[in-house]
C-alpha atoms as a PDB file:
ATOM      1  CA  UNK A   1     -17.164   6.795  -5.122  1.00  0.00           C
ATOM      2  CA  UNK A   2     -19.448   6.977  -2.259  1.00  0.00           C
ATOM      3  CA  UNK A   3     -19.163   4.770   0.562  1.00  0.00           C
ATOM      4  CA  UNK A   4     -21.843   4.237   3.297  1.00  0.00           C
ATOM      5  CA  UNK A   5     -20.804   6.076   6.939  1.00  0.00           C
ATOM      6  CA  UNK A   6     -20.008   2.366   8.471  1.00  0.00           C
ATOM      7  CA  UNK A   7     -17.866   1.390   6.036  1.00  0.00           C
ATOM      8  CA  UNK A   8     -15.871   4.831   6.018  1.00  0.00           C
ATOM      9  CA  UNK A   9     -16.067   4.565   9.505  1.00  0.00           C
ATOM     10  CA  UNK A  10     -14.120   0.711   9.699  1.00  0.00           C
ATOM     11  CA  UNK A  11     -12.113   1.369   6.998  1.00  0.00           C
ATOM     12  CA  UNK A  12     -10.457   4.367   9.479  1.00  0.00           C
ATOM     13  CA  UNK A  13      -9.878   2.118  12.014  1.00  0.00           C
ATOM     14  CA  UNK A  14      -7.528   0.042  10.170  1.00  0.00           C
ATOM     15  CA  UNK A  15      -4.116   0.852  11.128  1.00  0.00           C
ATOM     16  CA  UNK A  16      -0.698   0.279   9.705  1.00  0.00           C
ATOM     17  CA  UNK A  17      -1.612  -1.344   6.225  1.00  0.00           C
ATOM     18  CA  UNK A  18       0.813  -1.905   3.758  1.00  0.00           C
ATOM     19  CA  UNK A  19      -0.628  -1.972   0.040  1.00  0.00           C
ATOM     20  CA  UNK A  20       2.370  -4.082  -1.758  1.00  0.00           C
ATOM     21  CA  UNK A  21       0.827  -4.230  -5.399  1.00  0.00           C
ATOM     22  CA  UNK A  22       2.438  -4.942  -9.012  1.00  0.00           C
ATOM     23  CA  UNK A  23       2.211  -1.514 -11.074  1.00  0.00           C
ATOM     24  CA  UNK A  24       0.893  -4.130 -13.264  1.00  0.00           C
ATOM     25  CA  UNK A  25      -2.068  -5.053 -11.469  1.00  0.00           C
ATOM     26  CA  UNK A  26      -5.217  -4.250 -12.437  1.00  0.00           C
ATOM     27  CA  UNK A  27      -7.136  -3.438  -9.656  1.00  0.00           C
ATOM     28  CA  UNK A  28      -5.436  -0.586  -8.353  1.00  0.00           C
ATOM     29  CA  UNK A  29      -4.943   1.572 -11.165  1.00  0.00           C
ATOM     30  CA  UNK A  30      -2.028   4.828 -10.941  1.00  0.00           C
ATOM     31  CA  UNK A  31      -5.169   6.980 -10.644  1.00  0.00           C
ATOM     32  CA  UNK A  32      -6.851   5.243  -7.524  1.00  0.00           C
ATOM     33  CA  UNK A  33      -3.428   5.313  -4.987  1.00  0.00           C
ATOM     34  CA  UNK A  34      -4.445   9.011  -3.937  1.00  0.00           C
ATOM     35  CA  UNK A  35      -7.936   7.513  -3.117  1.00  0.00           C
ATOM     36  CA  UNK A  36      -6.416   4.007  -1.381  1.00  0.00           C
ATOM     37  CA  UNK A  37      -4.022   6.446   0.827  1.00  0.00           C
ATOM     38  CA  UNK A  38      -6.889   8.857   1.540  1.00  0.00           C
ATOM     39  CA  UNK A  39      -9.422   6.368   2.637  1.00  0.00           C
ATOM     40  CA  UNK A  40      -6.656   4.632   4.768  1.00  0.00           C
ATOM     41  CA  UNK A  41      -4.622   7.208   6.393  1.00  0.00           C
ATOM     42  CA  UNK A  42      -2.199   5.099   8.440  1.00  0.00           C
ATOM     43  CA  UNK A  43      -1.320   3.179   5.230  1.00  0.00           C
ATOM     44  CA  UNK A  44       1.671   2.801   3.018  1.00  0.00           C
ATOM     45  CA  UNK A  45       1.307   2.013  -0.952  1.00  0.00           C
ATOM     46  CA  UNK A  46       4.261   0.092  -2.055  1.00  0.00           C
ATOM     47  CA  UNK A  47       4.078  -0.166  -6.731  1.00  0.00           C
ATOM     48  CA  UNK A  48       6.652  -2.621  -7.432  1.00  0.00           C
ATOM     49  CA  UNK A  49       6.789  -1.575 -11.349  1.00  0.00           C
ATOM     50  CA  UNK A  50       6.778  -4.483 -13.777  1.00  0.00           C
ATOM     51  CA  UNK A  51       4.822  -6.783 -11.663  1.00  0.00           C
ATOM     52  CA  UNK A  52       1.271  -8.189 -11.551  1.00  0.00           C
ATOM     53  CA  UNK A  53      -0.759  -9.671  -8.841  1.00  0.00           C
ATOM     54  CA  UNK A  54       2.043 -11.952  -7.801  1.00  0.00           C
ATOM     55  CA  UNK A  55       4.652  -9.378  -6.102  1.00  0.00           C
ATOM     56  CA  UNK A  56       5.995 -12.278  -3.599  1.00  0.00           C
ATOM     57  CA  UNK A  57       6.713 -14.571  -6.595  1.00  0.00           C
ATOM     58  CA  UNK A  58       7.590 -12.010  -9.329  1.00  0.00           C
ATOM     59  CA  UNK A  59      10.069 -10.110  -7.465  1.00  0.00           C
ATOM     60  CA  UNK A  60      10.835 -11.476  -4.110  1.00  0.00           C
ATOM     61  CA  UNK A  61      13.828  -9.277  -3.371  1.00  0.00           C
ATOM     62  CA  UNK A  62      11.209  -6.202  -3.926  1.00  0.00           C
ATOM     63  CA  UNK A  63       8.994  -7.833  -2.277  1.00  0.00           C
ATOM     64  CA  UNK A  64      10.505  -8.427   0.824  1.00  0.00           C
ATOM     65  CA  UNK A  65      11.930  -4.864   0.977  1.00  0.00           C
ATOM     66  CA  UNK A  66       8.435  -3.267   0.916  1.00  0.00           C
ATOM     67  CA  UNK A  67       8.045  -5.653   4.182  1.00  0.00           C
ATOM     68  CA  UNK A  68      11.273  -4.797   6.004  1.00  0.00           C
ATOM     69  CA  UNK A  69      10.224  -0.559   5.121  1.00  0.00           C
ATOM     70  CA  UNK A  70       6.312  -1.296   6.529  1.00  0.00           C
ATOM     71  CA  UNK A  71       8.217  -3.231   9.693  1.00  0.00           C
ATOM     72  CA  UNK A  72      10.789   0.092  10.139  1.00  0.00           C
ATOM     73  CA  UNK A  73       7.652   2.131  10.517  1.00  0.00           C
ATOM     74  CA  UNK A  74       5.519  -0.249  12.284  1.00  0.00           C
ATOM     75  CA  UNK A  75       8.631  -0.226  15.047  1.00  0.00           C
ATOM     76  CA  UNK A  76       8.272   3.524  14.616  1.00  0.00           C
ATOM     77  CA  UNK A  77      10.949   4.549  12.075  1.00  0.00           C
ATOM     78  CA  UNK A  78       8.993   6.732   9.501  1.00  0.00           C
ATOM     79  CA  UNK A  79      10.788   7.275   5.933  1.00  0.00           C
ATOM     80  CA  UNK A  80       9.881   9.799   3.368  1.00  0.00           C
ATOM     81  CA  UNK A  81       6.442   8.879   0.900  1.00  0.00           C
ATOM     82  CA  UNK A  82       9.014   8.921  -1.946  1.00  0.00           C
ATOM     83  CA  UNK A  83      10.599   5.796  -0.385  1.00  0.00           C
ATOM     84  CA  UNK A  84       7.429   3.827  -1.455  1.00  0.00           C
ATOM     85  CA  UNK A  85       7.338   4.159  -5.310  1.00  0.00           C
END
């Protein structure tokens, strides 16, 4: 995937993303997470497994963990990648 020197250059700018996505979802597939964390560094990638698009309504208690992890490390507390699964 090639991406044109502007975009590559916003998309680095963007700081402290969280990706909170269904492992159900289609649009991020298992094989593209290497590529979402590489092309935003400062991001986290939270798969909540059984879910689709709708993480927030699916699973609200997962949901709403992924947010209070992204806050720890927003407020500088940085966990392990495995804690994001």
């Amino acid at each position: 995937m090639r991406f044109s020197r502007r975009i590559g250059e916003r998309i680095r700018e963007l700081a402290d993303e969280d990706f909170i996505i269904g492992s159900e979802f289609g649009y991020v597939k298992p094989e593209h997470r290497e590529l979402v964390l590489r092309l935003f560094p400062a991001a986290t990638l939270s798969v909540n497994p059984g879910v689709g698009h709708w993480v927030h309504a699916e699973k609200p208690e997962s949901f709403l963990r992924a947010v209070e992890r992204f806050l720890d490390i927003s407020n500088g507390y940085l966990p392990d990648r495995e804690d994001f699964g």
